[in-house]
Each structure stands twice: as structure tokens, then as C-alpha cells.
PDB file of N, CA and C in Angstrom:
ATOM      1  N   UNK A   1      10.813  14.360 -78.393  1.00  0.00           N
ATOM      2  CA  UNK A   1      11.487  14.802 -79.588  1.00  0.00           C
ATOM      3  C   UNK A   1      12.968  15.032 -79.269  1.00  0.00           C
ATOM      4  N   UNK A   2      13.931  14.278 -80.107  1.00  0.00           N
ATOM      5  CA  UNK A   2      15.096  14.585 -79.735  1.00  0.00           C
ATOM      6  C   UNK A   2      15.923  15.410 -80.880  1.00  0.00           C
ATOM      7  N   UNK A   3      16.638  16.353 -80.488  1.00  0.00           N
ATOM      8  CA  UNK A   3      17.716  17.524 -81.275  1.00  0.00           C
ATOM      9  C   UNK A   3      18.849  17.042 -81.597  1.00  0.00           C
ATOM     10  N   UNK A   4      18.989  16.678 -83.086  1.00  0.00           N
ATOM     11  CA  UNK A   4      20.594  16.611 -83.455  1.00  0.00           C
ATOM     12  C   UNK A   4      21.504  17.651 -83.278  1.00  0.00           C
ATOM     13  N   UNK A   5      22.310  17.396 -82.663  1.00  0.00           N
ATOM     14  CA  UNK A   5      23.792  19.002 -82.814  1.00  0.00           C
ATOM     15  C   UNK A   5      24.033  18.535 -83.780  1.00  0.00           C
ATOM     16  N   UNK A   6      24.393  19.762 -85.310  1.00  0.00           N
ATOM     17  CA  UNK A   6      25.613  20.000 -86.422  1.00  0.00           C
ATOM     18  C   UNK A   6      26.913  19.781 -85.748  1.00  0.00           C
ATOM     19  N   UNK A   7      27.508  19.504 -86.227  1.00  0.00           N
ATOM     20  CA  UNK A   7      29.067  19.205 -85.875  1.00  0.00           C
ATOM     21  C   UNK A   7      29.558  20.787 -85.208  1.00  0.00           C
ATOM     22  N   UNK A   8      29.387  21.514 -86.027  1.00  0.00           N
ATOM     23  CA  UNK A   8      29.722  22.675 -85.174  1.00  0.00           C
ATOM     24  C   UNK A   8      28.976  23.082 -84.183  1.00  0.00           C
ATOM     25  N   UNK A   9      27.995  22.843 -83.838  1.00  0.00           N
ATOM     26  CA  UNK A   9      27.149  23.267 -82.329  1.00  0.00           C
ATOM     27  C   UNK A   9      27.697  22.185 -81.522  1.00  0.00           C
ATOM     28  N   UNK A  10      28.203  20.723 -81.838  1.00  0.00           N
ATOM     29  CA  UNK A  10      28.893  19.834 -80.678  1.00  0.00           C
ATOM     30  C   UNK A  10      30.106  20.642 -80.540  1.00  0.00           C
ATOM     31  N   UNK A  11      31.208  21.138 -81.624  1.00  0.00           N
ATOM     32  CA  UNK A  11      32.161  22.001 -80.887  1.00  0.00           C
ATOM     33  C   UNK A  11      32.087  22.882 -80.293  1.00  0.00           C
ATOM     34  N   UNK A  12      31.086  23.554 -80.310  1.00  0.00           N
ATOM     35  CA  UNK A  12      30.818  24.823 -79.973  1.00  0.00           C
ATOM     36  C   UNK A  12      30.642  24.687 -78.192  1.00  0.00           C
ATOM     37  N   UNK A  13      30.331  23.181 -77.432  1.00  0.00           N
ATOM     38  CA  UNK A  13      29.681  22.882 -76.274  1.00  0.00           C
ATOM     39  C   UNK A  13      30.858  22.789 -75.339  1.00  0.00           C
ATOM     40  N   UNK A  14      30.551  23.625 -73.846  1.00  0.00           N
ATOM     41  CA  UNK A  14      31.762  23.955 -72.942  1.00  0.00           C
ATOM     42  C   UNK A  14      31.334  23.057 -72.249  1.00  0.00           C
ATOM     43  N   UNK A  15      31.754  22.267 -71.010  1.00  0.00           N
ATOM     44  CA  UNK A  15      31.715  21.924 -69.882  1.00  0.00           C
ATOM     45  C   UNK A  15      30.943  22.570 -68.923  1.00  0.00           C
ATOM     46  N   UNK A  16      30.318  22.046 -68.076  1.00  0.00           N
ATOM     47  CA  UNK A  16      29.286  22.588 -66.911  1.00  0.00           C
ATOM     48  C   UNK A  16      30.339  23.117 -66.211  1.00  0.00           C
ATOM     49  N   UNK A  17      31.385  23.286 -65.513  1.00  0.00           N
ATOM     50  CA  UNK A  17      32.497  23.477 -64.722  1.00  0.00           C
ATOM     51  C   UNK A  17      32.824  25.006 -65.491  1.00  0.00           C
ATOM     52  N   UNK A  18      33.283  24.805 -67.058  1.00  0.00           N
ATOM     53  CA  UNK A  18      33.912  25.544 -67.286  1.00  0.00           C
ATOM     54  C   UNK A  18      32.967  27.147 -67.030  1.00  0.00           C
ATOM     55  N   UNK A  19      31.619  26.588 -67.804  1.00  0.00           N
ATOM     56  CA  UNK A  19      30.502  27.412 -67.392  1.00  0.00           C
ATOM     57  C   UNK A  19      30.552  27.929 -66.416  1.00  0.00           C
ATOM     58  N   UNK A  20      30.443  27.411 -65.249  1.00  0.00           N
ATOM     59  CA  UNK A  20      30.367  27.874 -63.919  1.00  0.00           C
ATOM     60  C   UNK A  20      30.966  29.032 -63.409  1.00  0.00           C
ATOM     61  N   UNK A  21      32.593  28.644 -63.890  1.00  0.00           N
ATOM     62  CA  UNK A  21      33.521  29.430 -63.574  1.00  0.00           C
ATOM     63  C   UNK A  21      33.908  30.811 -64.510  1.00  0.00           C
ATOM     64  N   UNK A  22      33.118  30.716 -65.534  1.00  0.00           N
ATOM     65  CA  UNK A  22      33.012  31.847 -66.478  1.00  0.00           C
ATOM     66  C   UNK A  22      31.916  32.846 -65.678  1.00  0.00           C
ATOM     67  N   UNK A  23      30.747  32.105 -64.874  1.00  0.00           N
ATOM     68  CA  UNK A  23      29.693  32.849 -64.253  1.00  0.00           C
ATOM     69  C   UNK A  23      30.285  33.795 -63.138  1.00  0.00           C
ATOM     70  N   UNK A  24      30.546  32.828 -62.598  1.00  0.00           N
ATOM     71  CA  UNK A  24      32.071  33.455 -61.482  1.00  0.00           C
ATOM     72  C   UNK A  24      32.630  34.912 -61.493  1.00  0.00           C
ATOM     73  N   UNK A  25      33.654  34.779 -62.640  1.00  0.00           N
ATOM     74  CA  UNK A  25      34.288  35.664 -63.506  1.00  0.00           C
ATOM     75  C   UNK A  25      33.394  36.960 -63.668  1.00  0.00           C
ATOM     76  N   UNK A  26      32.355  36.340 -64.177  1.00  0.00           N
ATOM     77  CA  UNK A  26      31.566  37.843 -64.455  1.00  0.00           C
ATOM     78  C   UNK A  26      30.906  38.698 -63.457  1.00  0.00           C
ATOM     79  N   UNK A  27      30.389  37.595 -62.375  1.00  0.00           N
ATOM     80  CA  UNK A  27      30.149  38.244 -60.959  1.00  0.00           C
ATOM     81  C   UNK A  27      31.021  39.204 -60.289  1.00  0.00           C
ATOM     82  N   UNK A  28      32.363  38.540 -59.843  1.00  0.00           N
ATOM     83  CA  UNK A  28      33.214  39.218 -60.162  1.00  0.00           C
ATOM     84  C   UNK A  28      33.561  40.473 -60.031  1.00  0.00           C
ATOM     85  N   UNK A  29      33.164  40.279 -61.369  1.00  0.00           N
ATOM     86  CA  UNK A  29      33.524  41.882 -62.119  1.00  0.00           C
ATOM     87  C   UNK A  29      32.558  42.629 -62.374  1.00  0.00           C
ATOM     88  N   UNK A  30      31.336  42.101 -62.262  1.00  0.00           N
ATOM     89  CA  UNK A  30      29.991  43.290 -61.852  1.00  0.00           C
ATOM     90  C   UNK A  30      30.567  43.840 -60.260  1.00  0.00           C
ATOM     91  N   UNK A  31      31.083  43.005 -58.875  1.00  0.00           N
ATOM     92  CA  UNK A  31      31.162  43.497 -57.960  1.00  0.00           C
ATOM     93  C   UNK A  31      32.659  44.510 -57.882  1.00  0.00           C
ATOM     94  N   UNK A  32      33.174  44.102 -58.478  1.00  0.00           N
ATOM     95  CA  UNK A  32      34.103  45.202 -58.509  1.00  0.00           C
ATOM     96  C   UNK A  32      33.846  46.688 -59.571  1.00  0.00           C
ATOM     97  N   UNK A  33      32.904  46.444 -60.749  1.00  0.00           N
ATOM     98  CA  UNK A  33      32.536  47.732 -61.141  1.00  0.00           C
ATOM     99  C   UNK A  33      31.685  48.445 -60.558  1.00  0.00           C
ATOM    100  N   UNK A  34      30.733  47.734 -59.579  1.00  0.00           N
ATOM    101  CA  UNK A  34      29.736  48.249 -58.509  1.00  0.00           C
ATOM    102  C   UNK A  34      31.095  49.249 -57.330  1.00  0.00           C
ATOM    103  N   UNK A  35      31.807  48.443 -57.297  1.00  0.00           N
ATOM    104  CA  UNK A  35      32.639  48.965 -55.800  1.00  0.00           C
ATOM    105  C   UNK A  35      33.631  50.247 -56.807  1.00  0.00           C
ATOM    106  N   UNK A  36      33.750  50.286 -57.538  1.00  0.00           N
ATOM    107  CA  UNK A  36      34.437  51.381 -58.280  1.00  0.00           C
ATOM    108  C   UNK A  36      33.509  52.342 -58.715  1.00  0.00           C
ATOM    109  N   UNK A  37      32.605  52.071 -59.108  1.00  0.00           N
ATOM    110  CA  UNK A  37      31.840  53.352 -59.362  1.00  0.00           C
ATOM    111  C   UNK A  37      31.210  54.165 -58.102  1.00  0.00           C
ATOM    112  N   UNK A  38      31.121  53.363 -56.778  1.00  0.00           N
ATOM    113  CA  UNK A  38      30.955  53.960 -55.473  1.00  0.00           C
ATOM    114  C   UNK A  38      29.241  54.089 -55.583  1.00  0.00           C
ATOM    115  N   UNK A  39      28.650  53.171 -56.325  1.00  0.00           N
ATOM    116  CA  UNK A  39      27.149  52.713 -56.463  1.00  0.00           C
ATOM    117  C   UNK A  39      26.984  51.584 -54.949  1.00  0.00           C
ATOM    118  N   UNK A  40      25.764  52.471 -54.273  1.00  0.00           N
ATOM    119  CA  UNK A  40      25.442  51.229 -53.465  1.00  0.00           C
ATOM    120  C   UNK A  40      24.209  50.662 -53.735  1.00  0.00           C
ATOM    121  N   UNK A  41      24.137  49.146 -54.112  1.00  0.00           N
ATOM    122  CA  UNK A  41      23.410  48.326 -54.735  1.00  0.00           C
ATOM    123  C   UNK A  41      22.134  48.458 -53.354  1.00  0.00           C
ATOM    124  N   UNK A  42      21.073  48.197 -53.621  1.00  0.00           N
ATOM    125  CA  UNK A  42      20.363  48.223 -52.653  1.00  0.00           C
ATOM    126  C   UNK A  42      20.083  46.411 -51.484  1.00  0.00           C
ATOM    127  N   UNK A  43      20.888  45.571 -52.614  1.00  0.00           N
ATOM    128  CA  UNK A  43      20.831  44.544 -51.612  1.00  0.00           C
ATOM    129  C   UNK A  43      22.405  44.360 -51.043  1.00  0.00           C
ATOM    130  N   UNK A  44      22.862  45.246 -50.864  1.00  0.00           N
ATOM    131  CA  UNK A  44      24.242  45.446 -50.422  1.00  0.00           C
ATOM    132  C   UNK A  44      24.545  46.254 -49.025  1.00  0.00           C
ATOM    133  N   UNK A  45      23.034  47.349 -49.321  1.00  0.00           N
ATOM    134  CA  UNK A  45      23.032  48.442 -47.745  1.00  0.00           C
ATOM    135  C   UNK A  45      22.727  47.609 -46.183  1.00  0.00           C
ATOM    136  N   UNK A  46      23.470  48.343 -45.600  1.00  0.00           N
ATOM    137  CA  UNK A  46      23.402  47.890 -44.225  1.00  0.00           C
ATOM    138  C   UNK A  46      22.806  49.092 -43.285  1.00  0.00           C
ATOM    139  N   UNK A  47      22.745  48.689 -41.918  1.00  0.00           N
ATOM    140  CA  UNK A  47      22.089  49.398 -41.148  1.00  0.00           C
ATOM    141  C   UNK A  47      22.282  50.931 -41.359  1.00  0.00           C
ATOM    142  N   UNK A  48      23.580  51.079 -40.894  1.00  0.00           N
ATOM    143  CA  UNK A  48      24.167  52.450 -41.590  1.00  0.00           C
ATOM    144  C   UNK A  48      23.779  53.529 -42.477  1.00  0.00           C
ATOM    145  N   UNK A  49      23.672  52.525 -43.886  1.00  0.00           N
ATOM    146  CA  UNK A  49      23.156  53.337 -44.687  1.00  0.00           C
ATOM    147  C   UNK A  49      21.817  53.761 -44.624  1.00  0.00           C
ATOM    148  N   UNK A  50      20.851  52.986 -43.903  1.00  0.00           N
ATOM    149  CA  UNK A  50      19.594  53.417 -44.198  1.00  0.00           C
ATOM    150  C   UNK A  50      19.599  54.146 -42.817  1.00  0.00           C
ATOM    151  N   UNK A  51      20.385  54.439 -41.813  1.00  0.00           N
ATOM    152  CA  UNK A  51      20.021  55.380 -40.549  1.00  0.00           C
ATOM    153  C   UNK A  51      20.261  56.736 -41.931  1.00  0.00           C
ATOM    154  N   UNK A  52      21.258  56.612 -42.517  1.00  0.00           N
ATOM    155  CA  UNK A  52      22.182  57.597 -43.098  1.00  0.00           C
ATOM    156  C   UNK A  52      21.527  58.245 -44.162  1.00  0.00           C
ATOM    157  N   UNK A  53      20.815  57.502 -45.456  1.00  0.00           N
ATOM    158  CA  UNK A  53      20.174  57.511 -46.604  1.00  0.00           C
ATOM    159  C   UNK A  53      18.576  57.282 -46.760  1.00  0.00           C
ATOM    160  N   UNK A  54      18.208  56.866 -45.573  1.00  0.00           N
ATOM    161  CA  UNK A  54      17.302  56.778 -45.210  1.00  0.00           C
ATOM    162  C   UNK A  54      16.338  55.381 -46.255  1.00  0.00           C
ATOM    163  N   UNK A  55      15.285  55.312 -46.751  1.00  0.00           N
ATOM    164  CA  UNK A  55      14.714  54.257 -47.890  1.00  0.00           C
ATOM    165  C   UNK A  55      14.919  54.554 -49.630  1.00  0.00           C
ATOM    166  N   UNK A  56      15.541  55.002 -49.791  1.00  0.00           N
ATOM    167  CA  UNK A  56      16.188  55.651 -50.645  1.00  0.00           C
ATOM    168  C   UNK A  56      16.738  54.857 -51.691  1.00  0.00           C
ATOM    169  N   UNK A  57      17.247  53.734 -51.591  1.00  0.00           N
ATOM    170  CA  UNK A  57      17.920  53.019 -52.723  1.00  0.00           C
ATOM    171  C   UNK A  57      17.189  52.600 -53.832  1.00  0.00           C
ATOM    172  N   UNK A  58      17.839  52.607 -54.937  1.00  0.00           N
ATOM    173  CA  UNK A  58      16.788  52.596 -56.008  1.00  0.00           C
ATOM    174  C   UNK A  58      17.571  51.867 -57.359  1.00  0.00           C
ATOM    175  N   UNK A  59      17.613  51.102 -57.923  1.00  0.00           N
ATOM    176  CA  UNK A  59      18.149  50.407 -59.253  1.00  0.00           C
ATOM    177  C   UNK A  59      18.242  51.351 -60.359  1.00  0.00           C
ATOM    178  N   UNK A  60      17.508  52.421 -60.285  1.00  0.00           N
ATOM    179  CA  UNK A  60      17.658  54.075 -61.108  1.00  0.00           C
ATOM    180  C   UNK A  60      19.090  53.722 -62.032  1.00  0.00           C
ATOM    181  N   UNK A  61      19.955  54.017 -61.385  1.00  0.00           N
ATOM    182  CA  UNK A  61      21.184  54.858 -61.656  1.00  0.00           C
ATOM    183  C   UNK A  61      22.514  53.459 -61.439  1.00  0.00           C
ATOM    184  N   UNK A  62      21.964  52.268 -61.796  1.00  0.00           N
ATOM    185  CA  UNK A  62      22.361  51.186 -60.902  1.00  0.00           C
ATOM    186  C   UNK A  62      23.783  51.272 -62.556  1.00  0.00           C
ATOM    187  N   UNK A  63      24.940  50.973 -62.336  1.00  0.00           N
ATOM    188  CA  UNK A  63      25.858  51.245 -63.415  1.00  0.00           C
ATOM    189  C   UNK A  63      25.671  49.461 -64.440  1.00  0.00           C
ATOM    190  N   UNK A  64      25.796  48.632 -63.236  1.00  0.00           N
ATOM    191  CA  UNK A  64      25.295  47.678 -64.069  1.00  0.00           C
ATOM    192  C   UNK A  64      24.351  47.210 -65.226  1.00  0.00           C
ATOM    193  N   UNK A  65      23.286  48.329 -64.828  1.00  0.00           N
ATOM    194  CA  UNK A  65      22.232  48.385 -66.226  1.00  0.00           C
ATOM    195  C   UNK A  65      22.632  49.367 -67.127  1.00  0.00           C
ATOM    196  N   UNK A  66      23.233  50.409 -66.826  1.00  0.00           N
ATOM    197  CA  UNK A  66      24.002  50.828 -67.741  1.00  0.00           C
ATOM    198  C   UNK A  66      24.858  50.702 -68.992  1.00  0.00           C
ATOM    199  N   UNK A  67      25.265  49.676 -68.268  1.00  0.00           N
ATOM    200  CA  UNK A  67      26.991  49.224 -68.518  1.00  0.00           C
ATOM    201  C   UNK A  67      26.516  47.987 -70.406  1.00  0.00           C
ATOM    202  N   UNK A  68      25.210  47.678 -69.648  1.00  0.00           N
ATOM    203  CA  UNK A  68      24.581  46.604 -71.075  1.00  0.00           C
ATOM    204  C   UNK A  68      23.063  46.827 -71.036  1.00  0.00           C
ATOM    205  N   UNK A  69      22.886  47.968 -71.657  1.00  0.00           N
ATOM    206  CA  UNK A  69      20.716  47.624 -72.112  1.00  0.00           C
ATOM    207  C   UNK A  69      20.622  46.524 -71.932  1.00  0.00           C
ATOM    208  N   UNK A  70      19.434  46.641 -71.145  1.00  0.00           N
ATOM    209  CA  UNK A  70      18.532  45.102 -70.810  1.00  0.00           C
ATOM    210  C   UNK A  70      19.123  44.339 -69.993  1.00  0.00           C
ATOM    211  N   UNK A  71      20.284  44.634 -69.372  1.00  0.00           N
ATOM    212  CA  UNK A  71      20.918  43.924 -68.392  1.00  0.00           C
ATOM    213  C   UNK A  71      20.155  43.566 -67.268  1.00  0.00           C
ATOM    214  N   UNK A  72      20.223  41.992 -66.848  1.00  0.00           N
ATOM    215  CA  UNK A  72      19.245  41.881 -65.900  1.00  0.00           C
ATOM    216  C   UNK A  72      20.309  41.304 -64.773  1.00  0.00           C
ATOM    217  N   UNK A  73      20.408  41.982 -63.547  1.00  0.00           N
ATOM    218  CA  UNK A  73      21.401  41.271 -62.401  1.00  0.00           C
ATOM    219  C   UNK A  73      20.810  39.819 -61.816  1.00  0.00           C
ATOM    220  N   UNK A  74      19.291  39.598 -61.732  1.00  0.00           N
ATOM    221  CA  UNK A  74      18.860  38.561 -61.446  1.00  0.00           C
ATOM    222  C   UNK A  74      18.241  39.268 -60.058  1.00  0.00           C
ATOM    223  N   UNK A  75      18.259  40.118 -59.427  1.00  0.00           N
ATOM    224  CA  UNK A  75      18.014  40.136 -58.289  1.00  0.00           C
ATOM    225  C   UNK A  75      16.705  41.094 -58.233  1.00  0.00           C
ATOM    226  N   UNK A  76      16.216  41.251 -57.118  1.00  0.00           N
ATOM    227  CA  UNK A  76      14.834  42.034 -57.242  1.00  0.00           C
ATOM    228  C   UNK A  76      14.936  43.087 -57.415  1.00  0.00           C
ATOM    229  N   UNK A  77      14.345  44.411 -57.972  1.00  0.00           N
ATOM    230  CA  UNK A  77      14.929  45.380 -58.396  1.00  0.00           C
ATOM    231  C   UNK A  77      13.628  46.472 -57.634  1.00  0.00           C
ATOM    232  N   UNK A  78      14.266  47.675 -57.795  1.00  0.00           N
ATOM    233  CA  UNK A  78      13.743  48.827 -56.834  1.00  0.00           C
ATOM    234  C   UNK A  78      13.811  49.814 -57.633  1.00  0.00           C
ATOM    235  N   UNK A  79      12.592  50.210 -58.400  1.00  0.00           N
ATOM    236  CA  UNK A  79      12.843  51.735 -58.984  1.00  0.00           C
ATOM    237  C   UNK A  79      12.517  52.385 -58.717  1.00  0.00           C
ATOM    238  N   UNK A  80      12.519  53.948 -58.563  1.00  0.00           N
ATOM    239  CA  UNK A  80      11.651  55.019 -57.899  1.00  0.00           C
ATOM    240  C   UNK A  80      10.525  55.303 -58.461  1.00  0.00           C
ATOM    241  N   UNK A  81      10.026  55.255 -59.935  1.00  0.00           N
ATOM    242  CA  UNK A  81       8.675  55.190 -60.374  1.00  0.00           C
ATOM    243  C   UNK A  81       8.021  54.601 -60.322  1.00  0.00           C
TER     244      UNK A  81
END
């Protein structure tokens, strides 16, 4: 079965590239609101932290889900309940 685009859903269509680099962009800027809010992501801890914090990390309080309900980072997630 094949899908006609309306004229406006063909304008509406970006480039795979441009895409990409919009994904980019937003990464980004999840890692810099992660590094500003002084949230440590749990696939981010290093030895350190867990001599330090011990097993502790948890997606709880993660600002990224915050930041947008239903926000999903893509990555495996760790809650304390």
C-alpha cells in the first residue's frame, strides 16, 4: 500500500542530515542541563561515585524527565521503587 503526501506534508519534509543534526542539538542540551543542574545520570557514574554514593543512582529525580512528562532519554532507566 502506498501513501500520497498533500502538498503540505511534502513541504513539511526535512532532510535526513538536517534531522540528524537537530538530534544532535538536543542531546546537547539535555547534557548540558544534566551538567547544570549537578544531576548525576546513572549511566554517567564512575568508579568514584559508587566508592562515594555507593548503588544509589536512580532516574527518581532525573531533571530530564522533569523538564517534559513522558520524556523518554532512550536509555535504561533505574528507579528506586
Amino acid at each position: 500500500m502506498q501513501y500520497i503526501l498533500t502538498q503540505e506534508e511534502f513541504d513539511n519534509l526535512i532532510s535526513k542530515s538536517k534531522y540528524e543534526e537537530k538530534c544532535n542539538q538536543v542531546k546537547n542540551l539535555q547534557m548540558l542541563l544534566l551538567k547544570v543542574s549537578n544531576f548525576k545520570c546513572i549511566h554517567d557514574r564512575t568508579q568514584e561515585d559508587e566508592e562515594e554514593y555507593g548503588d544509589e543512582f536512580y532516574c527518581d529525580y532525573c531533571p530530564l524527565a522533569h523538564f517534559k512528562p513522558g520524556y523518554d532519554c532512550g536509555k535504561r532507566k533505574n528507579f528506586s521503587q
